[in-house]
PDB file of N, CA and C in Angstrom:
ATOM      1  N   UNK A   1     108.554 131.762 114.381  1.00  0.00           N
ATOM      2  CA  UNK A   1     107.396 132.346 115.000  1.00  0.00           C
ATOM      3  C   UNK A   1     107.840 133.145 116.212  1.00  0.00           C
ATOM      4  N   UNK A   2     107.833 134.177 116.126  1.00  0.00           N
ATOM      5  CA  UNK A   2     107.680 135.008 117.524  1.00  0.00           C
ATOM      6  C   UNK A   2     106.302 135.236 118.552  1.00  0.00           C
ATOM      7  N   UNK A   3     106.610 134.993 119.732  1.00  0.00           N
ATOM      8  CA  UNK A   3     105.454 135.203 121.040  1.00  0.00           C
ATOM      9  C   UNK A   3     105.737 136.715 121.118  1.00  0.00           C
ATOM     10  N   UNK A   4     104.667 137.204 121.501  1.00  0.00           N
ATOM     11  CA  UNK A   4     104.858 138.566 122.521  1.00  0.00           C
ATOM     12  C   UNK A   4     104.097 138.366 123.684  1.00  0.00           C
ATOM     13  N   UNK A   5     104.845 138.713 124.667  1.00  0.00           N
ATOM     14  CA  UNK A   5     104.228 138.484 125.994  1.00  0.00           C
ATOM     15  C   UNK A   5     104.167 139.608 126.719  1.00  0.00           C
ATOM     16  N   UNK A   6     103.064 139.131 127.510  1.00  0.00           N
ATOM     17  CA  UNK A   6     102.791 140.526 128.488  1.00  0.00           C
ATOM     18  C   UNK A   6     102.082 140.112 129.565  1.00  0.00           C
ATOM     19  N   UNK A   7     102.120 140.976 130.563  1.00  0.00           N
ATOM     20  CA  UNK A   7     101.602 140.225 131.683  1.00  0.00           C
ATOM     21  C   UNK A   7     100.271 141.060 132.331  1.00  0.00           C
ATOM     22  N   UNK A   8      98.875 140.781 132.755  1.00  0.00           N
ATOM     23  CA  UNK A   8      97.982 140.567 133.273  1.00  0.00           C
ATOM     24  C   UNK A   8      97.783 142.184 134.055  1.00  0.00           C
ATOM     25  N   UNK A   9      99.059 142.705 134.569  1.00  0.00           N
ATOM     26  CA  UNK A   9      99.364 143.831 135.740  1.00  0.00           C
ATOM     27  C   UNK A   9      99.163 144.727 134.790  1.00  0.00           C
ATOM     28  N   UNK A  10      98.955 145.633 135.157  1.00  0.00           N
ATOM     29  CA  UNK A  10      99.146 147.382 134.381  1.00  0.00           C
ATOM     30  C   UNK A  10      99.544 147.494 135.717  1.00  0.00           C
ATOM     31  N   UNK A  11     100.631 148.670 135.448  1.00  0.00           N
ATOM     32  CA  UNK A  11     101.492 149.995 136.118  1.00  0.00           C
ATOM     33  C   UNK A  11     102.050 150.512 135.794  1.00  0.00           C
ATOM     34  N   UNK A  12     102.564 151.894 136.265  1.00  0.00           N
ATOM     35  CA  UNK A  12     103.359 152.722 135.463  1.00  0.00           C
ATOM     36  C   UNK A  12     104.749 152.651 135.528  1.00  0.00           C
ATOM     37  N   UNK A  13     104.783 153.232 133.866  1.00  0.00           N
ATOM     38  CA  UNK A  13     105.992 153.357 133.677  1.00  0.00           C
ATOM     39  C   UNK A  13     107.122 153.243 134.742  1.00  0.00           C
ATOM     40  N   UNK A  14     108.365 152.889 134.848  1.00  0.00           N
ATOM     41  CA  UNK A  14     109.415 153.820 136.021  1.00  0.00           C
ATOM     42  C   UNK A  14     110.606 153.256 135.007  1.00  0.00           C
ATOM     43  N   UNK A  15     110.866 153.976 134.670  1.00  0.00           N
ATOM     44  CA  UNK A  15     112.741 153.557 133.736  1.00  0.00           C
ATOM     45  C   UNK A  15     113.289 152.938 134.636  1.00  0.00           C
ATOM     46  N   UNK A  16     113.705 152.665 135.524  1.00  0.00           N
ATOM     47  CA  UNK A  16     114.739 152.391 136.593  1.00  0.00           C
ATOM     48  C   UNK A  16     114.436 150.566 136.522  1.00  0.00           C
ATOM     49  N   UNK A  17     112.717 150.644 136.222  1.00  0.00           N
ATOM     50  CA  UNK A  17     112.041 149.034 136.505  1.00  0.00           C
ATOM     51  C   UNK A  17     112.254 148.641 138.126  1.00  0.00           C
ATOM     52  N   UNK A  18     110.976 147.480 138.284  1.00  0.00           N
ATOM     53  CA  UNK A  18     111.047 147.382 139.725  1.00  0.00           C
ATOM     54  C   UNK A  18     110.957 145.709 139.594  1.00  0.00           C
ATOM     55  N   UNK A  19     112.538 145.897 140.228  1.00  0.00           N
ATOM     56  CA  UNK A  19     112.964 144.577 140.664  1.00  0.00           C
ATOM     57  C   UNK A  19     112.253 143.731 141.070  1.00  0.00           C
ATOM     58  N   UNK A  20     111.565 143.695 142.144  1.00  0.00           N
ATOM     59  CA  UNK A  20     110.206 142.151 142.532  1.00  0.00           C
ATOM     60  C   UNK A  20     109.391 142.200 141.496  1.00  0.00           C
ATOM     61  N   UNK A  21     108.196 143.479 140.992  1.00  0.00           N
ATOM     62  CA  UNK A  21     107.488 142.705 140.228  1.00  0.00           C
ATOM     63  C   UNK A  21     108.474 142.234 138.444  1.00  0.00           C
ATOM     64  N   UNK A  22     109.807 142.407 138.203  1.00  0.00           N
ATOM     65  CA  UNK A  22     110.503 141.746 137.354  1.00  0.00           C
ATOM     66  C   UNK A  22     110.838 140.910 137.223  1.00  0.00           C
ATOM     67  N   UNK A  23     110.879 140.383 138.544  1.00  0.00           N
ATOM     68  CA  UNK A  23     110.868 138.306 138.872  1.00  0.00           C
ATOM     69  C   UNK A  23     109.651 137.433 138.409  1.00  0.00           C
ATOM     70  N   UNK A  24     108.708 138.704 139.140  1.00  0.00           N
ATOM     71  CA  UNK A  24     107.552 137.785 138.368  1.00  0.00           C
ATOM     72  C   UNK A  24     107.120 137.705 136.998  1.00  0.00           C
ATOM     73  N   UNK A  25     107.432 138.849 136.236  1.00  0.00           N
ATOM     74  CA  UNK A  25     107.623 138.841 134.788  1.00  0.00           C
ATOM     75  C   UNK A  25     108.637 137.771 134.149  1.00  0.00           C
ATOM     76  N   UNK A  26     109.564 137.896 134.969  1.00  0.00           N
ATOM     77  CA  UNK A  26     110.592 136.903 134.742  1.00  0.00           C
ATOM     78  C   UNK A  26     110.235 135.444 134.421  1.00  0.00           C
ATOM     79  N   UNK A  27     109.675 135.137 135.530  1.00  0.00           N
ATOM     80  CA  UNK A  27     108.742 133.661 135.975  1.00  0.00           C
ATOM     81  C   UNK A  27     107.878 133.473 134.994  1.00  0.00           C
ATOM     82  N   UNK A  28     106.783 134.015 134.764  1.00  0.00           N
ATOM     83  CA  UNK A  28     105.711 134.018 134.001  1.00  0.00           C
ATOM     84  C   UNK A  28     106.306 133.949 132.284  1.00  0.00           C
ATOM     85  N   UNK A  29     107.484 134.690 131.693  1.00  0.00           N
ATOM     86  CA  UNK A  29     107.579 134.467 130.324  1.00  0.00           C
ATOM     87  C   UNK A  29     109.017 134.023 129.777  1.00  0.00           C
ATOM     88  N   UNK A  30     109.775 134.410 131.039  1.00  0.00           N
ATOM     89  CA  UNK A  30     111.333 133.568 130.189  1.00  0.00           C
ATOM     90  C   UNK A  30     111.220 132.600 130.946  1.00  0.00           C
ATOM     91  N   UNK A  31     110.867 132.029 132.543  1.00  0.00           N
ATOM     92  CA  UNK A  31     111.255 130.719 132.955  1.00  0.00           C
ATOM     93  C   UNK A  31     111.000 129.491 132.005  1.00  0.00           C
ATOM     94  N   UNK A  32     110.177 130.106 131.016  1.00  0.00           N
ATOM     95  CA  UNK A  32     109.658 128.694 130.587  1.00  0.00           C
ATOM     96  C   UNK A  32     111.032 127.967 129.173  1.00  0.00           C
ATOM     97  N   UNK A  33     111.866 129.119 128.958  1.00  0.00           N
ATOM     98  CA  UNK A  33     113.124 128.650 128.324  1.00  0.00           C
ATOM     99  C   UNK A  33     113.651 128.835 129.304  1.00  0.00           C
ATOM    100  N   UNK A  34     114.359 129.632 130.038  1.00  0.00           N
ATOM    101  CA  UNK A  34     115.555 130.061 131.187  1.00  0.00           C
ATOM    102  C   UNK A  34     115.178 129.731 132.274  1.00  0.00           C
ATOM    103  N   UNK A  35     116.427 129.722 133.305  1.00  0.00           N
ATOM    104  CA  UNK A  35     116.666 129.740 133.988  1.00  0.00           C
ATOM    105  C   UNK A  35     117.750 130.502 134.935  1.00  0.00           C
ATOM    106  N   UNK A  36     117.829 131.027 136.170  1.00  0.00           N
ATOM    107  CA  UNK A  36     118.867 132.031 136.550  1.00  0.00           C
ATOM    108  C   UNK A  36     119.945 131.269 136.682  1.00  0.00           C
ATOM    109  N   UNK A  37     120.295 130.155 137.586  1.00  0.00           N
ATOM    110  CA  UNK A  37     121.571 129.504 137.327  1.00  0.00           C
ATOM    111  C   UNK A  37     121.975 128.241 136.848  1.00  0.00           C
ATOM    112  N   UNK A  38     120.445 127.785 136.015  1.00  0.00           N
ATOM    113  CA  UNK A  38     121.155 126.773 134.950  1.00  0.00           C
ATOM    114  C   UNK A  38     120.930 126.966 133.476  1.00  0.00           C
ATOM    115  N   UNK A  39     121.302 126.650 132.499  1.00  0.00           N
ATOM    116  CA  UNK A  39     121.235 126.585 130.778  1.00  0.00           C
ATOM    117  C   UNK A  39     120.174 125.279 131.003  1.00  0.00           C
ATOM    118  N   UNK A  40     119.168 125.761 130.085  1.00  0.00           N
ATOM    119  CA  UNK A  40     117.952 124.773 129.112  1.00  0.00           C
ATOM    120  C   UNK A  40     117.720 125.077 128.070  1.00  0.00           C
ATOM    121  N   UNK A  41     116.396 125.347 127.549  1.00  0.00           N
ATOM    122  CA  UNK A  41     116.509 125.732 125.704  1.00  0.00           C
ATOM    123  C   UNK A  41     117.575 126.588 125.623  1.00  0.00           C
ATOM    124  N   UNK A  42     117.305 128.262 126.791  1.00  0.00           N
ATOM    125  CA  UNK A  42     118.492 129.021 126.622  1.00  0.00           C
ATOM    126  C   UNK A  42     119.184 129.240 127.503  1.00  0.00           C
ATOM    127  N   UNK A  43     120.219 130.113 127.923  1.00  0.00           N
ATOM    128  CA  UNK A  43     121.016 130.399 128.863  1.00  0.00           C
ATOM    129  C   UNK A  43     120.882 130.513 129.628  1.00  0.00           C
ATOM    130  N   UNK A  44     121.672 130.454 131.073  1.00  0.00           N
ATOM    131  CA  UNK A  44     121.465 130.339 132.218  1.00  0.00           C
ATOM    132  C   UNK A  44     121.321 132.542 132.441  1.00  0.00           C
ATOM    133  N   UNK A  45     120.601 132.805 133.427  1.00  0.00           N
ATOM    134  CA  UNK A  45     120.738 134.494 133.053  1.00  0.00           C
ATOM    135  C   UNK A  45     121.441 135.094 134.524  1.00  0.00           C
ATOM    136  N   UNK A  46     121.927 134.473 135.306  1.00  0.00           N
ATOM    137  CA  UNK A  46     122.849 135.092 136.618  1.00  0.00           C
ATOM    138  C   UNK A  46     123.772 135.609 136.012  1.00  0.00           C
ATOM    139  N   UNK A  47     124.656 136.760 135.913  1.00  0.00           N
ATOM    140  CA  UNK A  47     125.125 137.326 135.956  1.00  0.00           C
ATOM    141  C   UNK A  47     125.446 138.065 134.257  1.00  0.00           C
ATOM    142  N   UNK A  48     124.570 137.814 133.627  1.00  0.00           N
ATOM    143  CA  UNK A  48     124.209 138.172 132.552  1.00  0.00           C
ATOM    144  C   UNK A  48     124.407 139.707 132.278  1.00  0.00           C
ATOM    145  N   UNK A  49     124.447 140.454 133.413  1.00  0.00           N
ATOM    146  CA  UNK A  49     123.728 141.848 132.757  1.00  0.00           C
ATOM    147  C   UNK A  49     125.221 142.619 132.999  1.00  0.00           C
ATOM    148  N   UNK A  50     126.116 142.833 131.846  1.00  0.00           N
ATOM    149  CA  UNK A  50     127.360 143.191 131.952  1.00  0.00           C
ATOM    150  C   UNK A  50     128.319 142.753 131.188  1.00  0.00           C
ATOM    151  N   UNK A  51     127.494 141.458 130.662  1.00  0.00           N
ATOM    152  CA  UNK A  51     128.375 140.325 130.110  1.00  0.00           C
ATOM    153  C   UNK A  51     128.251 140.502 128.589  1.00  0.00           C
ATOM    154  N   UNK A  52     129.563 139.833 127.692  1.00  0.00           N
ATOM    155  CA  UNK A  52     129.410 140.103 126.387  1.00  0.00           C
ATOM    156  C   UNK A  52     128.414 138.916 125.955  1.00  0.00           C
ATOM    157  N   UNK A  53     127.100 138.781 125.041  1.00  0.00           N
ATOM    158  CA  UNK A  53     126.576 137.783 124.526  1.00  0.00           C
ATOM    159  C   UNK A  53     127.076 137.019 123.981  1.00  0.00           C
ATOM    160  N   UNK A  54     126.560 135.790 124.330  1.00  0.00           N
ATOM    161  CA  UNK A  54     127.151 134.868 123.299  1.00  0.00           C
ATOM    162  C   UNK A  54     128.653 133.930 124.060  1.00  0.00           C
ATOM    163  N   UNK A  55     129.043 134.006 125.177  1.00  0.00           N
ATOM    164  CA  UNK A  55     129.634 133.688 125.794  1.00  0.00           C
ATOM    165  C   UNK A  55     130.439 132.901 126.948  1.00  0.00           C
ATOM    166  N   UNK A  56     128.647 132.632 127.176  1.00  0.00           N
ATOM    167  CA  UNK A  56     128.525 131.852 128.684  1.00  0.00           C
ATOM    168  C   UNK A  56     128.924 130.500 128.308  1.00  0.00           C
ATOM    169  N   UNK A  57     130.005 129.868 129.333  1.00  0.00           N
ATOM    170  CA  UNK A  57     130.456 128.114 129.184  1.00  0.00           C
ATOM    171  C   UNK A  57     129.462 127.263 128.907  1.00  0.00           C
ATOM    172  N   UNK A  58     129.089 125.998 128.226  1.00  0.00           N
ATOM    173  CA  UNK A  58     128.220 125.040 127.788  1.00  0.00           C
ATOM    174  C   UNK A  58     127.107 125.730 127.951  1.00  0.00           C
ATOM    175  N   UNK A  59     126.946 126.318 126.651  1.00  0.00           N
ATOM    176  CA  UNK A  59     125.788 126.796 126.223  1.00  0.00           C
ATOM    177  C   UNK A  59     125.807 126.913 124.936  1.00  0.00           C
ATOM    178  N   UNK A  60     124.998 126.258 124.061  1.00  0.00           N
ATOM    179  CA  UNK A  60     125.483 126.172 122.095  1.00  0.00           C
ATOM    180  C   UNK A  60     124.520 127.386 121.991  1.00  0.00           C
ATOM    181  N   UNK A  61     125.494 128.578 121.890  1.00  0.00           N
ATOM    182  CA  UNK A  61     124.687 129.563 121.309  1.00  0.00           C
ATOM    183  C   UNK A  61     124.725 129.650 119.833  1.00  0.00           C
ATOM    184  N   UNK A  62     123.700 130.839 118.977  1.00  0.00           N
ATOM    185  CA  UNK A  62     123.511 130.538 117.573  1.00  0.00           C
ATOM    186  C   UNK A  62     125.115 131.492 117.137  1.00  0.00           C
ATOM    187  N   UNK A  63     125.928 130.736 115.891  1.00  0.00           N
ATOM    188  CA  UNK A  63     126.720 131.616 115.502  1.00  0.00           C
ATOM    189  C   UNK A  63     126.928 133.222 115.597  1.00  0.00           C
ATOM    190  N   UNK A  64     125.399 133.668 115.156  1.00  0.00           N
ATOM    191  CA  UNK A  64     125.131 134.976 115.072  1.00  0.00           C
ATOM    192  C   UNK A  64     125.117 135.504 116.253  1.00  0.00           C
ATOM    193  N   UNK A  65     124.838 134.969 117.424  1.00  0.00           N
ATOM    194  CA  UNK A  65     125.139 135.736 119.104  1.00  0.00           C
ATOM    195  C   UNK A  65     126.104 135.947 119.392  1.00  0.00           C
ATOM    196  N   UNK A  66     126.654 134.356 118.918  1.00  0.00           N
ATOM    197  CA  UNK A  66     128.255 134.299 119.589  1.00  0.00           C
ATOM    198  C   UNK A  66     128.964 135.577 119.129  1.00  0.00           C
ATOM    199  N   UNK A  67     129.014 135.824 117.491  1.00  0.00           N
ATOM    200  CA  UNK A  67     129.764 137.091 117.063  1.00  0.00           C
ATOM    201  C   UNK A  67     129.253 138.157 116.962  1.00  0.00           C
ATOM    202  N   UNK A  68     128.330 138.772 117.137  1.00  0.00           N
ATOM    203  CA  UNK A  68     127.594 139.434 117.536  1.00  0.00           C
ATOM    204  C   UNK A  68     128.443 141.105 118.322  1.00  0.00           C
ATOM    205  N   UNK A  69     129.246 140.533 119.487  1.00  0.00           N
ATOM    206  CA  UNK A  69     129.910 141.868 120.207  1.00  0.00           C
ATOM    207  C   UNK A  69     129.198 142.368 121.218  1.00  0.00           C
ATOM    208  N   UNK A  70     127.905 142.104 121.305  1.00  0.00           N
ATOM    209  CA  UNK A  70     126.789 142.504 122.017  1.00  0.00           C
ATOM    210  C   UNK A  70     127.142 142.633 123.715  1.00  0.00           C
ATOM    211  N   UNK A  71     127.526 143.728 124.183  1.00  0.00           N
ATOM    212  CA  UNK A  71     127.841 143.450 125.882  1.00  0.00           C
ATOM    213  C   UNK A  71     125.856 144.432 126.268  1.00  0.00           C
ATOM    214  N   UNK A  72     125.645 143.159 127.198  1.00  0.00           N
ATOM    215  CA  UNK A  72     124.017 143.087 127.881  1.00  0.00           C
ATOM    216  C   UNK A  72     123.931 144.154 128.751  1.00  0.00           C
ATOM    217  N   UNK A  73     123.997 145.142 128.356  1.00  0.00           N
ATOM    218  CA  UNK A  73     123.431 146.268 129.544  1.00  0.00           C
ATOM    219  C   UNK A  73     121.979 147.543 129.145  1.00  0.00           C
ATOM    220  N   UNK A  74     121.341 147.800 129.957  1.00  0.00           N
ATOM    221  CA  UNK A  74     119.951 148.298 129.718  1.00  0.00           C
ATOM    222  C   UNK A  74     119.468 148.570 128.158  1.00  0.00           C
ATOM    223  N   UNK A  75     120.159 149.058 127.251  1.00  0.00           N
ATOM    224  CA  UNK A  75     120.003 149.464 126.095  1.00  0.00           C
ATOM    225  C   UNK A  75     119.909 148.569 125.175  1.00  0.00           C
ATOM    226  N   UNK A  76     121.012 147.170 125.852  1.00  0.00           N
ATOM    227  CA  UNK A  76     121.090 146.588 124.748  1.00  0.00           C
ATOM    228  C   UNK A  76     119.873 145.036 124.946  1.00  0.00           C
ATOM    229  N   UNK A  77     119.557 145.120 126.232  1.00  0.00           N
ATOM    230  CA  UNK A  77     118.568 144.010 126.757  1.00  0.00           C
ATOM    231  C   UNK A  77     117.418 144.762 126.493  1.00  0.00           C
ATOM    232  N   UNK A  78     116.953 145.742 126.234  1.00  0.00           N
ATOM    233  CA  UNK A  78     115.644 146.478 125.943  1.00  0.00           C
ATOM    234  C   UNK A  78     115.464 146.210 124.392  1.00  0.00           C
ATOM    235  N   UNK A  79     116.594 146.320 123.693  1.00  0.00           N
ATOM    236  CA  UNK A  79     116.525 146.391 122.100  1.00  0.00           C
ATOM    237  C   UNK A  79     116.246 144.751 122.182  1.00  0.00           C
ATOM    238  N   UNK A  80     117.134 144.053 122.548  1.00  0.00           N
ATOM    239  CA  UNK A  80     116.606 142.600 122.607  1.00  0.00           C
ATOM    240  C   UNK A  80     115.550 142.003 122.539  1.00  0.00           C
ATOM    241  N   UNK A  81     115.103 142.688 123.758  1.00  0.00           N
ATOM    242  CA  UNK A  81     113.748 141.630 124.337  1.00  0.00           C
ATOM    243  C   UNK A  81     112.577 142.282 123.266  1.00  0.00           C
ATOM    244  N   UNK A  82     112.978 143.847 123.129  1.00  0.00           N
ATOM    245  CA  UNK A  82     111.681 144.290 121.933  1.00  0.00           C
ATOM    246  C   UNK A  82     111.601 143.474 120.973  1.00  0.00           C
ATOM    247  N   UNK A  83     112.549 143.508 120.173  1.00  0.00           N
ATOM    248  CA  UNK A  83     113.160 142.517 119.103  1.00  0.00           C
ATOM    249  C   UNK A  83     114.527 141.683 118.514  1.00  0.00           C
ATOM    250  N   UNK A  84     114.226 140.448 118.997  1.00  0.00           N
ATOM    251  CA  UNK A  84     115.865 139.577 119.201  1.00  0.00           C
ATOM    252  C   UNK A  84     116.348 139.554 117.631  1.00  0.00           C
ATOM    253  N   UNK A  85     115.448 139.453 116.714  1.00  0.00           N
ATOM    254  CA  UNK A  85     115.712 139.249 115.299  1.00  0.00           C
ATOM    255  C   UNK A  85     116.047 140.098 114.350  1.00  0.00           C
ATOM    256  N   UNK A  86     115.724 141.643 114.920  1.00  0.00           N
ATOM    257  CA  UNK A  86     115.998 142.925 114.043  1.00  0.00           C
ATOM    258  C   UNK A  86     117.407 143.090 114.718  1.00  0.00           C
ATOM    259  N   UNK A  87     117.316 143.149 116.201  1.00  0.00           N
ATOM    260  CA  UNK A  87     119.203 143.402 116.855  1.00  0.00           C
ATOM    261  C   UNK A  87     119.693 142.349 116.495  1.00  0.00           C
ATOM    262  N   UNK A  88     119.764 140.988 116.205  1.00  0.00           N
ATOM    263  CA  UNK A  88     121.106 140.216 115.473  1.00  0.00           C
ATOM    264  C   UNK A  88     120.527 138.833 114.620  1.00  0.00           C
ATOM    265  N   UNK A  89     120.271 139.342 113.667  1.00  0.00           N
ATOM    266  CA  UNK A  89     119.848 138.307 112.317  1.00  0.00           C
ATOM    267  C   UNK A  89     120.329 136.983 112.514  1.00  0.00           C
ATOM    268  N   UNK A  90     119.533 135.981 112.742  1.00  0.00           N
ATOM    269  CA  UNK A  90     120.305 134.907 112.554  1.00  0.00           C
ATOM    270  C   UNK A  90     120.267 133.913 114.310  1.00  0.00           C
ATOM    271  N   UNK A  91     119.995 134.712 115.153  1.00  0.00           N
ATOM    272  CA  UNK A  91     119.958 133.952 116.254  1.00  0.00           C
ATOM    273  C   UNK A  91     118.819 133.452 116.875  1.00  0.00           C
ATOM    274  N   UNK A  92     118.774 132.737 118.022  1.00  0.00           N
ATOM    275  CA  UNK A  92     117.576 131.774 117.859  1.00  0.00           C
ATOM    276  C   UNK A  92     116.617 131.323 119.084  1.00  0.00           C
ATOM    277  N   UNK A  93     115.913 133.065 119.467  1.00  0.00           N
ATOM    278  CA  UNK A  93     115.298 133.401 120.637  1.00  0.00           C
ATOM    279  C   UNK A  93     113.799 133.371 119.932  1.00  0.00           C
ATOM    280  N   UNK A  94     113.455 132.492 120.463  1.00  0.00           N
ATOM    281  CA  UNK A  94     111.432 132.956 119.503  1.00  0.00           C
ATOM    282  C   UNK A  94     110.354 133.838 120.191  1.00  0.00           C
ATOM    283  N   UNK A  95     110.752 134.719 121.223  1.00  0.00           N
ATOM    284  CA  UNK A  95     109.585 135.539 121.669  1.00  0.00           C
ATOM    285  C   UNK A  95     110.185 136.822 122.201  1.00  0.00           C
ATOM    286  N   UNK A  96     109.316 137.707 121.960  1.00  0.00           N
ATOM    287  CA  UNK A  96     110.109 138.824 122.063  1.00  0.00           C
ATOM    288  C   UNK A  96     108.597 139.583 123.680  1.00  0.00           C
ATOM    289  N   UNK A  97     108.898 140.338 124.332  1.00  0.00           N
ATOM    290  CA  UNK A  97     108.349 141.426 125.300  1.00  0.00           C
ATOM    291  C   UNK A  97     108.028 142.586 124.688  1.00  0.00           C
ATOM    292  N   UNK A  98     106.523 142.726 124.619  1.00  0.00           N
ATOM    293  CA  UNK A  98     106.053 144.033 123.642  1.00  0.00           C
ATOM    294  C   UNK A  98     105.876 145.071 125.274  1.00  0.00           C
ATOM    295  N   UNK A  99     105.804 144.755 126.487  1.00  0.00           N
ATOM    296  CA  UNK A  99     105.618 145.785 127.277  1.00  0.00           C
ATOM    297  C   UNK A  99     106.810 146.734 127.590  1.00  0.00           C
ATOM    298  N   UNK A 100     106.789 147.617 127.593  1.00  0.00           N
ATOM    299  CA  UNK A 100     108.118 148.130 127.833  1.00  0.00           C
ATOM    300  C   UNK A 100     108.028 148.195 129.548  1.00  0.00           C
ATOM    301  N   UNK A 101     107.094 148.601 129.793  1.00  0.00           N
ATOM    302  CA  UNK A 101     106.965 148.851 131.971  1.00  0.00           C
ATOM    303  C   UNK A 101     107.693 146.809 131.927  1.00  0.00           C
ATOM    304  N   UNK A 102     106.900 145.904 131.185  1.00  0.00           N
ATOM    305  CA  UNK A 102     108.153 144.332 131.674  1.00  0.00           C
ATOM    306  C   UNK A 102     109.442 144.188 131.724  1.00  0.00           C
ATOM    307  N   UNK A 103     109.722 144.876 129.764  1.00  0.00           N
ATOM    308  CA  UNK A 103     111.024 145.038 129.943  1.00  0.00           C
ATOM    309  C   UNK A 103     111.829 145.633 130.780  1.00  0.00           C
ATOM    310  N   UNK A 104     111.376 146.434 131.204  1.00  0.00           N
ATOM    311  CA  UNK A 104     112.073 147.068 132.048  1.00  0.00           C
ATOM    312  C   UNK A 104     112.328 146.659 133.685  1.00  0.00           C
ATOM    313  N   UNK A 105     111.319 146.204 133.823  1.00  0.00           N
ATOM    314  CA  UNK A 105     111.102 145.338 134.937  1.00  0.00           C
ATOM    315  C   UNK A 105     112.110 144.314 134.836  1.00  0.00           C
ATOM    316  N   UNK A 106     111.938 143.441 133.779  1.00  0.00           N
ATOM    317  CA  UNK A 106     112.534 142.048 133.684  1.00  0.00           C
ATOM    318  C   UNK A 106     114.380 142.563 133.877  1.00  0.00           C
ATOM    319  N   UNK A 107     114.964 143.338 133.196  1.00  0.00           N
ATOM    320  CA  UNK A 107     115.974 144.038 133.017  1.00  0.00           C
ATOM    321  C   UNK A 107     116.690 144.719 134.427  1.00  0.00           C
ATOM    322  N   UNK A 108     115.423 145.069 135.220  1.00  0.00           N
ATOM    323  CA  UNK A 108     115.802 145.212 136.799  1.00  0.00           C
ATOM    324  C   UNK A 108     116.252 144.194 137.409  1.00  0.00           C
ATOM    325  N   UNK A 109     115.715 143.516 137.534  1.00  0.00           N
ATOM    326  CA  UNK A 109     116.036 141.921 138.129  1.00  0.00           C
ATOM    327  C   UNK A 109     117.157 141.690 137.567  1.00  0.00           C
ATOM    328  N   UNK A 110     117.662 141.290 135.805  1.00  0.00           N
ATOM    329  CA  UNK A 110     118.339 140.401 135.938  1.00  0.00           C
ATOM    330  C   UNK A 110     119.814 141.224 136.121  1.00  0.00           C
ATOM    331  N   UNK A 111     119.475 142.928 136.130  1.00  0.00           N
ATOM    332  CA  UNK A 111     120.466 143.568 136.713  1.00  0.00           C
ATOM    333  C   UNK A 111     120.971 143.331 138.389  1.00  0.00           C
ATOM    334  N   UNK A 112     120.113 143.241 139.006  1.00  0.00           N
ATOM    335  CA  UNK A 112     119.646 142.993 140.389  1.00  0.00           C
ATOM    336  C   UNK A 112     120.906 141.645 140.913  1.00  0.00           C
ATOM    337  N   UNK A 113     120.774 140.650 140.197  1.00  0.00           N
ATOM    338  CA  UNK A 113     121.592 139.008 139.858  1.00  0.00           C
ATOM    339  C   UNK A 113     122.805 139.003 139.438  1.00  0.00           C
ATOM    340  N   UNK A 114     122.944 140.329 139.073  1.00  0.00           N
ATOM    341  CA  UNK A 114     124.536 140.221 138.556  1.00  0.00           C
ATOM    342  C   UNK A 114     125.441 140.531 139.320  1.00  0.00           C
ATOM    343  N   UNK A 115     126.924 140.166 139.707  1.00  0.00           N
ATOM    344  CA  UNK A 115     127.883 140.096 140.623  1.00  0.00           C
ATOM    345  C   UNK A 115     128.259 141.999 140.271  1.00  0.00           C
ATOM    346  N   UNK A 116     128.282 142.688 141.462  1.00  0.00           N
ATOM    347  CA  UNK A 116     129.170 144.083 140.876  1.00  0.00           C
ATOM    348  C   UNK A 116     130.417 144.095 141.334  1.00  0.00           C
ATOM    349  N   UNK A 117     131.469 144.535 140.691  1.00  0.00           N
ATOM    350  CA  UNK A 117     132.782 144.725 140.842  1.00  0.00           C
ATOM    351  C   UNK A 117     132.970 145.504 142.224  1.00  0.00           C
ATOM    352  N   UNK A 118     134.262 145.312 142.982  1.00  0.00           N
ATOM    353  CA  UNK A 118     134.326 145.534 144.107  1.00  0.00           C
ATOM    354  C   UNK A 118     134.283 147.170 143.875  1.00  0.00           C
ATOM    355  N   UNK A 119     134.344 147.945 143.026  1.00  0.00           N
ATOM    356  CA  UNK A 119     134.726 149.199 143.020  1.00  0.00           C
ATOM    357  C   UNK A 119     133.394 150.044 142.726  1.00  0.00           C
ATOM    358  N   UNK A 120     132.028 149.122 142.744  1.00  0.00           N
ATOM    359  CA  UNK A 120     131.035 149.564 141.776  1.00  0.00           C
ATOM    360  C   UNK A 120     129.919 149.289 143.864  1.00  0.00           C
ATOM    361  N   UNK A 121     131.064 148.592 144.332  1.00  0.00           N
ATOM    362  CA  UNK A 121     129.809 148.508 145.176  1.00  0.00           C
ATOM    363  C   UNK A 121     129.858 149.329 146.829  1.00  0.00           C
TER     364      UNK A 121
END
């Protein structure tokens, strides 16, 4: 069964997404599996956005993530969150983000959380 979630706010579009209200998107539809720096149903998501899927220490991800190849950056967390089951058959996320202004939002943030390389900052 897949959820689609969406949240309550209308605003516009901005590609870039806006980091605070993406926390609260955050809060409202992945906290309830995730968490930023611990693993529960799913992965812990700190420093996620850069990282190859399927990867993170004690975390039983589904076969199909693990091999997958998938490195998490805007394109590939947008295709995700639209749909986890059309981008990699077999793995075992049950709700997908039909807003794109969330996704994008949500995608700010967990860009926002991620460590940048000394050369990036």
């Amino acid at each position: 069964m897949i959820l689609f979630a969406t949240t309550a706010q209308a605003a516009p579009t901005d590609d870039a997404g806006d980091v605070t209200r993406g926390k609260t998107v955050y809060q409202q539809v992945c906290a309830v599996c995730h968490s930023i720096d611990y693993n529960g149903v799913g992965p812990a998501h700190k420093n996620v956005f850069g990282a190859r899927a399927g990867t993170q220490t004690n975390y039983a991800y589904s076969p199909a993530l693990a091999a997958s190849g998938v490195t998490w950056n805007e394109k590939n967390l947008d295709r995700w969150l639209t749909q986890p089951e059309a981008m990699v058959p077999g793995q075992k996320m049950g709700i997908a983000v039909a807003s794109a202004k969330d996704r994008a939002d949500v995608i700010a943030y967990l860009k926002s959380l991620s460590v940048k390389p000394l050369s990036a900052r």
